[in-house]
Protein backbone atom coordinates (compact mmCIF):
# COMPACT_ATOMS: atom_id res chain seq x y z
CA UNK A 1 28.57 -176.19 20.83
CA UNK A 2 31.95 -177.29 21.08
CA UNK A 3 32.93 -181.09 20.34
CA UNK A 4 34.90 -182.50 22.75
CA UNK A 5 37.01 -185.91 21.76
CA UNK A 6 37.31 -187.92 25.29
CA UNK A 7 40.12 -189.16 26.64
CA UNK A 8 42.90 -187.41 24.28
CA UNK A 9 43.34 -183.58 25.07
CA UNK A 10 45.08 -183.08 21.85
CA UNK A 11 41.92 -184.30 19.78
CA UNK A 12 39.52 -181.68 21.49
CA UNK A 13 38.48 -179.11 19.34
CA UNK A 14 36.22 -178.05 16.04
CA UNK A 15 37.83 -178.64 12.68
CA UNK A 16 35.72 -175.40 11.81
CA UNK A 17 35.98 -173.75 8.47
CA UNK A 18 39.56 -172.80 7.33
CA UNK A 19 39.26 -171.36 4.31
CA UNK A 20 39.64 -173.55 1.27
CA UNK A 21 41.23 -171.11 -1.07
CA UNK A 22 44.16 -170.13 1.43
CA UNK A 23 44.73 -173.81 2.25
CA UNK A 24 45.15 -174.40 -1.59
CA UNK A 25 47.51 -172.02 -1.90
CA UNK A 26 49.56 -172.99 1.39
CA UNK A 27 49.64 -176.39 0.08
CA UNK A 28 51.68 -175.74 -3.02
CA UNK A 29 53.93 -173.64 -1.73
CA UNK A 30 55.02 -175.95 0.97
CA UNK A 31 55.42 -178.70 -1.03
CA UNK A 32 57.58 -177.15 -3.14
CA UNK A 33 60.03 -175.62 -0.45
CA UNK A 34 59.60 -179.17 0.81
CA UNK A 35 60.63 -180.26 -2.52
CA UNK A 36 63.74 -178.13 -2.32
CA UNK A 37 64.71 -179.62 1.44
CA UNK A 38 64.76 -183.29 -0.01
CA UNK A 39 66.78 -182.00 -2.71
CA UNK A 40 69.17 -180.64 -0.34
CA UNK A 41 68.92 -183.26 2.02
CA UNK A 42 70.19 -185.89 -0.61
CA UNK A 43 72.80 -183.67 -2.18
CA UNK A 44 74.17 -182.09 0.92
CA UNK A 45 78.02 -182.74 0.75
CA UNK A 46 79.48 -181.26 4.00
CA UNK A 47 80.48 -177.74 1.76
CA UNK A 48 81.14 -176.03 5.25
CA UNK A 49 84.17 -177.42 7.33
CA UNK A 50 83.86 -179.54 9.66
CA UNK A 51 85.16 -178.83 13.56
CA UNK A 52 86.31 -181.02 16.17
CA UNK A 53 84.78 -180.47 19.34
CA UNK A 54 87.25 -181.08 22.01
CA UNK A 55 86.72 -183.97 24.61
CA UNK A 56 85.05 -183.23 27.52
CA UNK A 57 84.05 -185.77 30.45
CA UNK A 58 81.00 -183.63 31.37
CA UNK A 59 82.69 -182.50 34.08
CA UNK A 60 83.08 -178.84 35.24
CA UNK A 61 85.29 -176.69 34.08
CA UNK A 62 86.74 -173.29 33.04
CA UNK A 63 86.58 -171.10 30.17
CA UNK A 64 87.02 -172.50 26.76
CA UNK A 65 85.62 -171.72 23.29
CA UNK A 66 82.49 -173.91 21.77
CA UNK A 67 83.71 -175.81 18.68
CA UNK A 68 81.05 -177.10 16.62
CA UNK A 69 81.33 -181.05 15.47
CA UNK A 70 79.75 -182.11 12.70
CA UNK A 71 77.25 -179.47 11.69
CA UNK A 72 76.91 -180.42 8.35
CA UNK A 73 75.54 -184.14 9.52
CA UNK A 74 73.14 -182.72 11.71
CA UNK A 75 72.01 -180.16 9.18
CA UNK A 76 71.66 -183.16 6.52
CA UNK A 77 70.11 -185.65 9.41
CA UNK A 78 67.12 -182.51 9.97
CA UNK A 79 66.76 -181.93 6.41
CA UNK A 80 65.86 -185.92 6.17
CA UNK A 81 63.38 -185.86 8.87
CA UNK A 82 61.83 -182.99 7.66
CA UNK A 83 61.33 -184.53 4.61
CA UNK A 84 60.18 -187.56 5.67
CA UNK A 85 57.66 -185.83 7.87
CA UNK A 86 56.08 -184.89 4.88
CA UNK A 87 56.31 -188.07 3.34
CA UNK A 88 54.75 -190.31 6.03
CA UNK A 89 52.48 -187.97 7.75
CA UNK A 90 51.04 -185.28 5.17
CA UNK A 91 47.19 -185.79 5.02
CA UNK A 92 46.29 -184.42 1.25
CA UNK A 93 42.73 -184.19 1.36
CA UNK A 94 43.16 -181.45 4.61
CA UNK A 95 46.13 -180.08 2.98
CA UNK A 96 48.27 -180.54 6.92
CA UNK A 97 49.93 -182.99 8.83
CA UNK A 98 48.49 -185.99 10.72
CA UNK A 99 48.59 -186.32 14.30
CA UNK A 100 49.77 -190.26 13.85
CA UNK A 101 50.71 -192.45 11.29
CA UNK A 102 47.84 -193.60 8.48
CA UNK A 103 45.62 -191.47 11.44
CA UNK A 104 41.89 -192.33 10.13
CA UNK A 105 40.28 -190.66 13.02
CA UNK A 106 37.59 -188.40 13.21
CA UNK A 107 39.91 -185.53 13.43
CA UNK A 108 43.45 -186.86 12.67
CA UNK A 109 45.62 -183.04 12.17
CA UNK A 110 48.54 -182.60 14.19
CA UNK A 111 47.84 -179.83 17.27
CA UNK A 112 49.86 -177.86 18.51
CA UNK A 113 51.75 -180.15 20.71
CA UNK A 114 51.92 -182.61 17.89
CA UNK A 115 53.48 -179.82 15.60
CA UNK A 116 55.37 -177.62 17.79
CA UNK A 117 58.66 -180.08 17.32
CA UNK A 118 58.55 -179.91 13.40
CA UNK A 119 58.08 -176.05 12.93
CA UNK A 120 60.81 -175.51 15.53
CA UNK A 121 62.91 -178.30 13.35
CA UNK A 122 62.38 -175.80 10.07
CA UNK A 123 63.27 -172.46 11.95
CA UNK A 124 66.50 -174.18 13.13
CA UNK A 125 67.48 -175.54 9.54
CA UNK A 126 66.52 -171.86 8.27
CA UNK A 127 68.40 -170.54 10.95
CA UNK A 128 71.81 -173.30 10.37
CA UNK A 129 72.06 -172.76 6.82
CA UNK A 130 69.55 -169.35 5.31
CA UNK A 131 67.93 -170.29 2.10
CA UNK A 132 65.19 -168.92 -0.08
CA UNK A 133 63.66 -172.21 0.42
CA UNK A 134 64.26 -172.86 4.10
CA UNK A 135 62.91 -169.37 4.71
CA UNK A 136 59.53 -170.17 2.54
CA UNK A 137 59.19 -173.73 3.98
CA UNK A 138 58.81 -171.54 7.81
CA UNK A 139 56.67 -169.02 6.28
CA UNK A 140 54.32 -171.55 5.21
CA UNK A 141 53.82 -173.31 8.74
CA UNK A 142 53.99 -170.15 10.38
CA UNK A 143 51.00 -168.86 7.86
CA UNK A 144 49.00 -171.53 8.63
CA UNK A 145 49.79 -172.23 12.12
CA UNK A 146 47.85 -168.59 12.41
CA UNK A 147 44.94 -170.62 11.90
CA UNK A 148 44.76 -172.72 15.03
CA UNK A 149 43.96 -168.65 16.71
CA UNK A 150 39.94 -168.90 17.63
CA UNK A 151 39.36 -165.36 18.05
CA UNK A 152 35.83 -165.97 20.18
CA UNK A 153 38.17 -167.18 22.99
CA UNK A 154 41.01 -164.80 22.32
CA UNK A 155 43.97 -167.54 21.93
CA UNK A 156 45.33 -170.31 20.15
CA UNK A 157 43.32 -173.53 19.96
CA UNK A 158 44.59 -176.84 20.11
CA UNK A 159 43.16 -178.11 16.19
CA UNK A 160 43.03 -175.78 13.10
CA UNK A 161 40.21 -174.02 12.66
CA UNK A 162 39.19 -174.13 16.04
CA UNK A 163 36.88 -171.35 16.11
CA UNK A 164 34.20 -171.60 18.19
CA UNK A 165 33.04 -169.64 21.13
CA UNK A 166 33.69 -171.98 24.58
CA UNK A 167 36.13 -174.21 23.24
CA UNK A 168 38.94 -175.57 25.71
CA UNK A 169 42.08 -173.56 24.91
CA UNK A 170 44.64 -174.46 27.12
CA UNK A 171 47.42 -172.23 27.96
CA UNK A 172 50.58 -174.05 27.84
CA UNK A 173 49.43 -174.51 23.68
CA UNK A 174 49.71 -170.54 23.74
CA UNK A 175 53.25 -170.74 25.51
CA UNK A 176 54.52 -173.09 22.77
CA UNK A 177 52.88 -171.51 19.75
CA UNK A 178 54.33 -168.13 20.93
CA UNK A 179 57.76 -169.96 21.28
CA UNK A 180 57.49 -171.27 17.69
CA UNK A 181 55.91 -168.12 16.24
CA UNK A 182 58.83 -165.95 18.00
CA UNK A 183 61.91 -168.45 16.19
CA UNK A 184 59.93 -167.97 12.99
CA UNK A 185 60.64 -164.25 13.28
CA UNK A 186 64.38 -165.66 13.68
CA UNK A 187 64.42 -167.78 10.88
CA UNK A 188 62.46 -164.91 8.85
CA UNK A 189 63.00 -161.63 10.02
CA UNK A 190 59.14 -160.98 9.37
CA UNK A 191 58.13 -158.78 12.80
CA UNK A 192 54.29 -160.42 11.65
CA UNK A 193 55.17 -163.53 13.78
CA UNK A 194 55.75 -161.54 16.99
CA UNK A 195 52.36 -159.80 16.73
CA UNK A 196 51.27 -163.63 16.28
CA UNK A 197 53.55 -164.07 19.51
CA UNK A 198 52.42 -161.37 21.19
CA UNK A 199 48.23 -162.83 20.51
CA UNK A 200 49.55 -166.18 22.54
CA UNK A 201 51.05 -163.91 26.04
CA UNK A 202 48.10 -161.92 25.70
CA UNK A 203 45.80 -164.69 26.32
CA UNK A 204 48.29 -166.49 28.87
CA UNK A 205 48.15 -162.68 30.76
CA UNK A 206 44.26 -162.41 30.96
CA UNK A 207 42.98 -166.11 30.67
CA UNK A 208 46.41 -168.28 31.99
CA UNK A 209 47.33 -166.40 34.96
CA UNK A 210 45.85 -166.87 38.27
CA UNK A 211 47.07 -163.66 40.35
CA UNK A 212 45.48 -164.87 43.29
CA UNK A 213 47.17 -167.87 43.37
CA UNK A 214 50.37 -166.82 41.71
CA UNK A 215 50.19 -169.97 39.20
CA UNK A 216 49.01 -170.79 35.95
CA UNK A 217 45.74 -172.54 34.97
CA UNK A 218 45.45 -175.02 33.12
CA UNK A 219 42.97 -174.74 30.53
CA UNK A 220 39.80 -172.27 30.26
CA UNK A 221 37.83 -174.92 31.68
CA UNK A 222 40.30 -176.35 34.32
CA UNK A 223 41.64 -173.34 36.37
CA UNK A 224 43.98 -175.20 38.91
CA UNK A 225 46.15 -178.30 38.13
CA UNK A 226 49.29 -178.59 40.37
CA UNK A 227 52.33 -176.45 40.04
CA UNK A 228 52.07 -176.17 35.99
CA UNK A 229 55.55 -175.16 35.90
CA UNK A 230 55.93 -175.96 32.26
CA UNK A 231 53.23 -173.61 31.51
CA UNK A 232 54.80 -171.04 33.55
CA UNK A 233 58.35 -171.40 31.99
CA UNK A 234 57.15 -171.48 28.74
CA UNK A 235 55.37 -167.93 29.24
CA UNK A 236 58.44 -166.67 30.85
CA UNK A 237 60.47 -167.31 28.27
CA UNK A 238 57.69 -166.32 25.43
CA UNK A 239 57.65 -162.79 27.27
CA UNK A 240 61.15 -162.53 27.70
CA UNK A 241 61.90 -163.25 24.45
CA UNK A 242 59.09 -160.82 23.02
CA UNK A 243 60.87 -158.50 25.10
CA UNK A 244 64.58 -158.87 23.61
CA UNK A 245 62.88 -158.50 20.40
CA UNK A 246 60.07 -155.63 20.85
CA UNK A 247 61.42 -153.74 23.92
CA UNK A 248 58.07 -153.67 25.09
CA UNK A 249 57.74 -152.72 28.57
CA UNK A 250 54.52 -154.81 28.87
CA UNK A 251 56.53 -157.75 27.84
CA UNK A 252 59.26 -156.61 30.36
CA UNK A 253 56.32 -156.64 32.94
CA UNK A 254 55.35 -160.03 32.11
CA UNK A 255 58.89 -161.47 32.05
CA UNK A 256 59.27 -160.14 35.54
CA UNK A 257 56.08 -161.38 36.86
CA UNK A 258 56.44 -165.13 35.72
CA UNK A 259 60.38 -165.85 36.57
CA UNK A 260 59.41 -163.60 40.09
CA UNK A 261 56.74 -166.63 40.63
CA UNK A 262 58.82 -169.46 39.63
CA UNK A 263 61.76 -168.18 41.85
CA UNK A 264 59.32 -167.69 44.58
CA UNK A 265 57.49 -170.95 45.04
CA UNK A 266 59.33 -173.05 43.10
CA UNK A 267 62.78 -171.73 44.36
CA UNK A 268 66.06 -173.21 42.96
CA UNK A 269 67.41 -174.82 46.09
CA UNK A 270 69.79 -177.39 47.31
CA UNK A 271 67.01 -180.26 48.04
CA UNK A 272 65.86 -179.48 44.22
CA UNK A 273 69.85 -179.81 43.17
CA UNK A 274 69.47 -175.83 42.46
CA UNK A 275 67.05 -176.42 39.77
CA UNK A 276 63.18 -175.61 39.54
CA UNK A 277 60.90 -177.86 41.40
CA UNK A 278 57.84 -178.61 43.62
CA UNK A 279 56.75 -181.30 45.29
CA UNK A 280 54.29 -182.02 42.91
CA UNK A 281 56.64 -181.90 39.75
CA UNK A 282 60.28 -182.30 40.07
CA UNK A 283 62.80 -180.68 38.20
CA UNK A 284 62.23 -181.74 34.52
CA UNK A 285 63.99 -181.11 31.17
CA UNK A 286 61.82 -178.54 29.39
CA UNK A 287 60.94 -176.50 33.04
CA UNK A 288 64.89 -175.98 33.33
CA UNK A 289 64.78 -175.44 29.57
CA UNK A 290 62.40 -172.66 29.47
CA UNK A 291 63.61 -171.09 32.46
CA UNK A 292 66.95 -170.82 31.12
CA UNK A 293 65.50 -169.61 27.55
CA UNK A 294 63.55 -166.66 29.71
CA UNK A 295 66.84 -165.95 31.54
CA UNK A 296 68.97 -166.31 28.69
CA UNK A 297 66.55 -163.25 26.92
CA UNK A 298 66.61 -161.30 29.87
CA UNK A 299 70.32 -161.03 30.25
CA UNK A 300 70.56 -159.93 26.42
CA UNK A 301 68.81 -156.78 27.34
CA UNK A 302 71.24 -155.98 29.98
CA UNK A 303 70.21 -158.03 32.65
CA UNK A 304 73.29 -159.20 34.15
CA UNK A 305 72.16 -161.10 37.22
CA UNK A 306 69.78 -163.58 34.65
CA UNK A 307 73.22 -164.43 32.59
CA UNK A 308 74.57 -165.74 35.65
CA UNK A 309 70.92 -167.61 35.99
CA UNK A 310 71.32 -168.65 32.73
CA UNK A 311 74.86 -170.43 33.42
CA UNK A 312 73.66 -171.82 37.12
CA UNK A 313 70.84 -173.53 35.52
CA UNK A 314 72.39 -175.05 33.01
CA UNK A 315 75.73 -176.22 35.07
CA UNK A 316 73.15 -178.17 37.68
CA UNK A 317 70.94 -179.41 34.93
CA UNK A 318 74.11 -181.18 33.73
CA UNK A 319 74.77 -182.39 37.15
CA UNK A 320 71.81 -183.77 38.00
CA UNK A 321 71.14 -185.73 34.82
CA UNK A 322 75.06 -186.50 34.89
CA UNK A 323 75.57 -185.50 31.37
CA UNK A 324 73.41 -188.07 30.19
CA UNK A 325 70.45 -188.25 28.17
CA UNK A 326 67.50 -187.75 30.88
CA UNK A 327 65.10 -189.57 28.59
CA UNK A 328 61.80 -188.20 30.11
CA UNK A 329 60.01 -187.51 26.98
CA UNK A 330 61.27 -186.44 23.40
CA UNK A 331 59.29 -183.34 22.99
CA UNK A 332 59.85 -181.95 26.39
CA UNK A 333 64.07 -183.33 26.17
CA UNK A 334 63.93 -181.41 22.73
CA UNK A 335 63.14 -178.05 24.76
CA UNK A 336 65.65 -178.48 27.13
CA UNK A 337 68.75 -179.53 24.82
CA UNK A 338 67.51 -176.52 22.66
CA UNK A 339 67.91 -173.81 25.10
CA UNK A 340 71.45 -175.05 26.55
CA UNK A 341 72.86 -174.95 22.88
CA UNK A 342 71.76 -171.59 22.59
CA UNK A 343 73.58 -171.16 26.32
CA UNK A 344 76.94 -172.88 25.19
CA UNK A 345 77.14 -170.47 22.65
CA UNK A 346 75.88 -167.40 23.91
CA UNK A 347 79.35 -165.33 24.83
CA UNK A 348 78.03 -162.68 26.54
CA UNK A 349 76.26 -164.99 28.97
CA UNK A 350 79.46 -166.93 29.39
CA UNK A 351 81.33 -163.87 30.02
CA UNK A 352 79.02 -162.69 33.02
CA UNK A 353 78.80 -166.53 34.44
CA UNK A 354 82.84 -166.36 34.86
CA UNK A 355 82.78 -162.64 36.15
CA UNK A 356 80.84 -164.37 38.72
CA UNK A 357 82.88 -167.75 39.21
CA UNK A 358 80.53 -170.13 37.76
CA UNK A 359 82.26 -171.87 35.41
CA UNK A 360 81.33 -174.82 33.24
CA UNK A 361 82.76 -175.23 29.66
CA UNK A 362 80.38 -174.72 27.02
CA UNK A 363 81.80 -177.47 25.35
CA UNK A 364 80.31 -179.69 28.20
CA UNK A 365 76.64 -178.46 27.01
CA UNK A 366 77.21 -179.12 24.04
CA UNK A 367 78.74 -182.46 24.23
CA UNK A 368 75.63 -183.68 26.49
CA UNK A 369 73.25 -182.31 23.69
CA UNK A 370 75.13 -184.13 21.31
CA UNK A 371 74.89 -187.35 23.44
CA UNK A 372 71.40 -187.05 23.75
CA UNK A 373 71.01 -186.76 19.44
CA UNK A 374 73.22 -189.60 19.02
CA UNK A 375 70.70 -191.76 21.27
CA UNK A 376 68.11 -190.81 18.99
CA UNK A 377 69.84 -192.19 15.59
CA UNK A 378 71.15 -195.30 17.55
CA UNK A 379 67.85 -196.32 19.48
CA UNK A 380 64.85 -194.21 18.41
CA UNK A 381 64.68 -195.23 14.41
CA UNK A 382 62.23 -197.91 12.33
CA UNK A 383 63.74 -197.64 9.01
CA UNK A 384 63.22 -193.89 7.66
CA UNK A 385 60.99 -192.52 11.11
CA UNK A 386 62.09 -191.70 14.52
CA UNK A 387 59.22 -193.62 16.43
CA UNK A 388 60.72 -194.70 19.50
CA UNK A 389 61.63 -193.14 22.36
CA UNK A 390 65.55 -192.50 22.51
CA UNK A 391 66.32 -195.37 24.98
CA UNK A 392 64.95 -197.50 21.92
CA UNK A 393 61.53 -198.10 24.28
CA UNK A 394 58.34 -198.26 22.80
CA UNK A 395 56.11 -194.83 23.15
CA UNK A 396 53.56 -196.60 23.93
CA UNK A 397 55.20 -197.66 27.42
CA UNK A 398 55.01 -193.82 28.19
CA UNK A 399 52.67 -191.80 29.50
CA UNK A 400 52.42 -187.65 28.61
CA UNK A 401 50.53 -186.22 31.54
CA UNK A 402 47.26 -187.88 32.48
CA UNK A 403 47.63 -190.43 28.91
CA UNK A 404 50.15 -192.57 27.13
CA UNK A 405 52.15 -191.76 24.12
CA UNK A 406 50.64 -193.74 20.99
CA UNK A 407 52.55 -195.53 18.38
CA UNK A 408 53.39 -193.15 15.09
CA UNK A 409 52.68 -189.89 16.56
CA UNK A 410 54.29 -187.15 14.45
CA UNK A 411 55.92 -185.16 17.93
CA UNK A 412 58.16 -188.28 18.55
CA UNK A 413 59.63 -188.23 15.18
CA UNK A 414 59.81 -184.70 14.94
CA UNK A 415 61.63 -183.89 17.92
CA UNK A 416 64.82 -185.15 17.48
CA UNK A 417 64.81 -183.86 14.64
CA UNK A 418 64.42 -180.31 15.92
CA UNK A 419 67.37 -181.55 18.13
CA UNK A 420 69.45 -181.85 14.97
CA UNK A 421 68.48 -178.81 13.50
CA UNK A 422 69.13 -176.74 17.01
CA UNK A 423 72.78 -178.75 16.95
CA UNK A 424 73.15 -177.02 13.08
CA UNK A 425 72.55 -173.79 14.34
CA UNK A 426 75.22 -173.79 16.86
CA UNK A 427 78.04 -171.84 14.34
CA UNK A 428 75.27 -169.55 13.50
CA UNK A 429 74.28 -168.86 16.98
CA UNK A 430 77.69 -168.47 18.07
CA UNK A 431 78.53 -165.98 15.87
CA UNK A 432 75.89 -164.00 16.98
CA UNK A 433 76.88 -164.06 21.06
């Protein structure tokens, strides 16, 4: 019987038995990759050269290369927060991090929501600046995030070793644990983390996906739950991706099926600013974010009509938010900012977007992600940890869904430093457009 923790959805869950010998194991090698991070993170000297990025007012504009400012800091400022993740939050005795801060509670490991943030921070360093040691310190989450999959139930579970039959899974989990599993390939090159992928859009096609309805459920347990456009974004872009990747034409099909539903009830129109949106949830950062990641992937595999997507997204996500930082929430900002990086510097996407007369600088992108970091390391730090939201407002006077944030959880500090690692990457992803 499954133990259910009331009141927090990201406590819910079975420890279960993870087994002791490969938790050992994971443990020592991630502390010393982690080991290696603070070493680089207090010796890093700004080796590469530094690039102005040009001014830009946020307004549109025309053509234009993306120059990269200040990589190095932001690769040095992710390094740091990685490292002090693992200083403030590592629980010993379990071998994992801590949902919270000095977290004494019954079941105090990050989930997936909690974690999602810092994995994506350590693909993006691995993917900024390729090490022996960035590429172990991924290996290791990705190696143990395999354990949160509870095979009874055919997906990924929201606590390690969740592993009983009947537990709650809920499907939005899979669509970020895909995400992460699919930028560990990335950061890796090991094709083992898109079969890991491919486990989370497998259960989002048979147990997420309401055809009758055309939307996604919520949980196993909780079938309907307003638009859940953040669910369905996030398994567009998972399939999409796994289809740039694979060339699976089941992943093609799935693609297809979840950007044909968002486009058809939750249209891009003028009264929505040309963004995604419903009555029930407005556009927000990491709906727009997703949907541009799953465009973004489509129009690498020749799609041409989803680069112009791509570029139309992201042009009236910077208009309606008026180049500023939205400040909705850090995780779901995170998403957002990550996806328009890799838009400012994906060429080919910018090519198609002017062969089609939207035009927006990717400079502009850039410059707002930027804006939104710099918020972070000006309002969101107590001493070493990034604990407040990036207004400099207490998480506590937030709410994530149906409950509030809570002071010290691990996902606020993490996420902006995933921003800074995602900023990093920008030379790196550039040169791959």
């Amino acid at each position: 019987m499954s133990t259910h923790l009331p009141g927090d959805r990201g406590r819910r869950g079975r420890r279960g038995r993870v087994r002791v010998g490969r938790i050992v194991a994971w443990s020592a090698a991630l502390m010393a990759v982690i080991a290696a991070i603070v070493v680089f993170a207090l010796n890093q000297t700004g080796s590469r050269a530094h690039l102005e990025a040009r001014p830009s007012t946020g307004r549109l504009a025309g053509g234009g290369a993306l120059h990269a400012a200040r990589s190095d800091r932001y690769l040095r400022l992710a390094t740091q927060g990685i490292a002090t993740a693992r200083a403030f939050w590592w629980n010993p005795e379990h071998a994992w991090f801590n949902d919270r801060l000095n977290d004494t509670d019954q079941y105090p490991l990050g989930t997936i929501w909690t974690l999602f943030p810092l994995w994506e921070a350590m693909s993006g360093v691995a993917i900024a600046e390729p090490s022996p040691a960035h590429s172990d310190a991924v290996r290791s989450v990705a190696d143990f995030a395999e354990t949160y999959f509870n095979h009874a139930m055919g997906g990924y579970g929201p606590y390690p070793g969740s592993h009983t039959p009947g537990d709650e899974i809920w499907v939005d989990d899979n669509a970020w644990w895909g995400l992460a599993f699919v930028d560990a390939y990335r950061a890796t090159h090991e094709r083992r983390y898109l079969d890991d992928a491919a486990l989370a859009l497998r259960f989002i096609d048979t147990r997420g996906w309401n055809a009758a309805r055309q939307r996604m459920r919520w949980s196993t347990r909780v079938a309907n739950k307003g638009s859940n456009l953040e669910t369905l974004g996030g398994a567009a872009a998972l399939a999409a991706e796994l289809y740039e990747y694979t060339g699976r034409t089941q992943f093609l099909t799935s693609a297809r099926r979840y950007i044909g539903a968002a486009d058809a009830f939750a249209t891009p129109s003028g009264k929505n600013g040309w963004l995604y949106g419903t009555r029930d949830e407005p556009p927000l950062t990491y709906i727009e974010g997703t949907m541009i990641g799953a465009q973004l992937a489509m129009c690498h595999t020749g799609a041409s009509r989803a680069c112009a997507a791509a570029w139309s997204l992201g042009m009236h996500a910077l208009k309606r938010w008026n180049a500023r930082d939205p400040f909705y929430k850090p995780p779901g900002d995170t998403i957002m900012f990550r996806y328009m990086l890799q838009l400012a510097a994906d060429k080919r996407a910018a090519r198609e977007a002017t062969r089609r007369h939207i035009r927006i600088a990717p400079t502009a992108l850039y410059d707002w992600a930027r804006v939104a970091a710099e918020d972070a390391v000006r309002n969101a730090r107590v001493g070493e940890l990034y604990v407040k939201f990036w207004d400099g407002s207490a998480a506590a006077k937030h709410r994530d869904g149906y409950r509030s944030y809570r002071y010290g959880q691990l996902m606020t500090h993490a996420a902006p430093v995933a921003l800074f690692a995602w900023l990093a990457a920008v030379p790196r992803l550039q040169g791959a457009g």
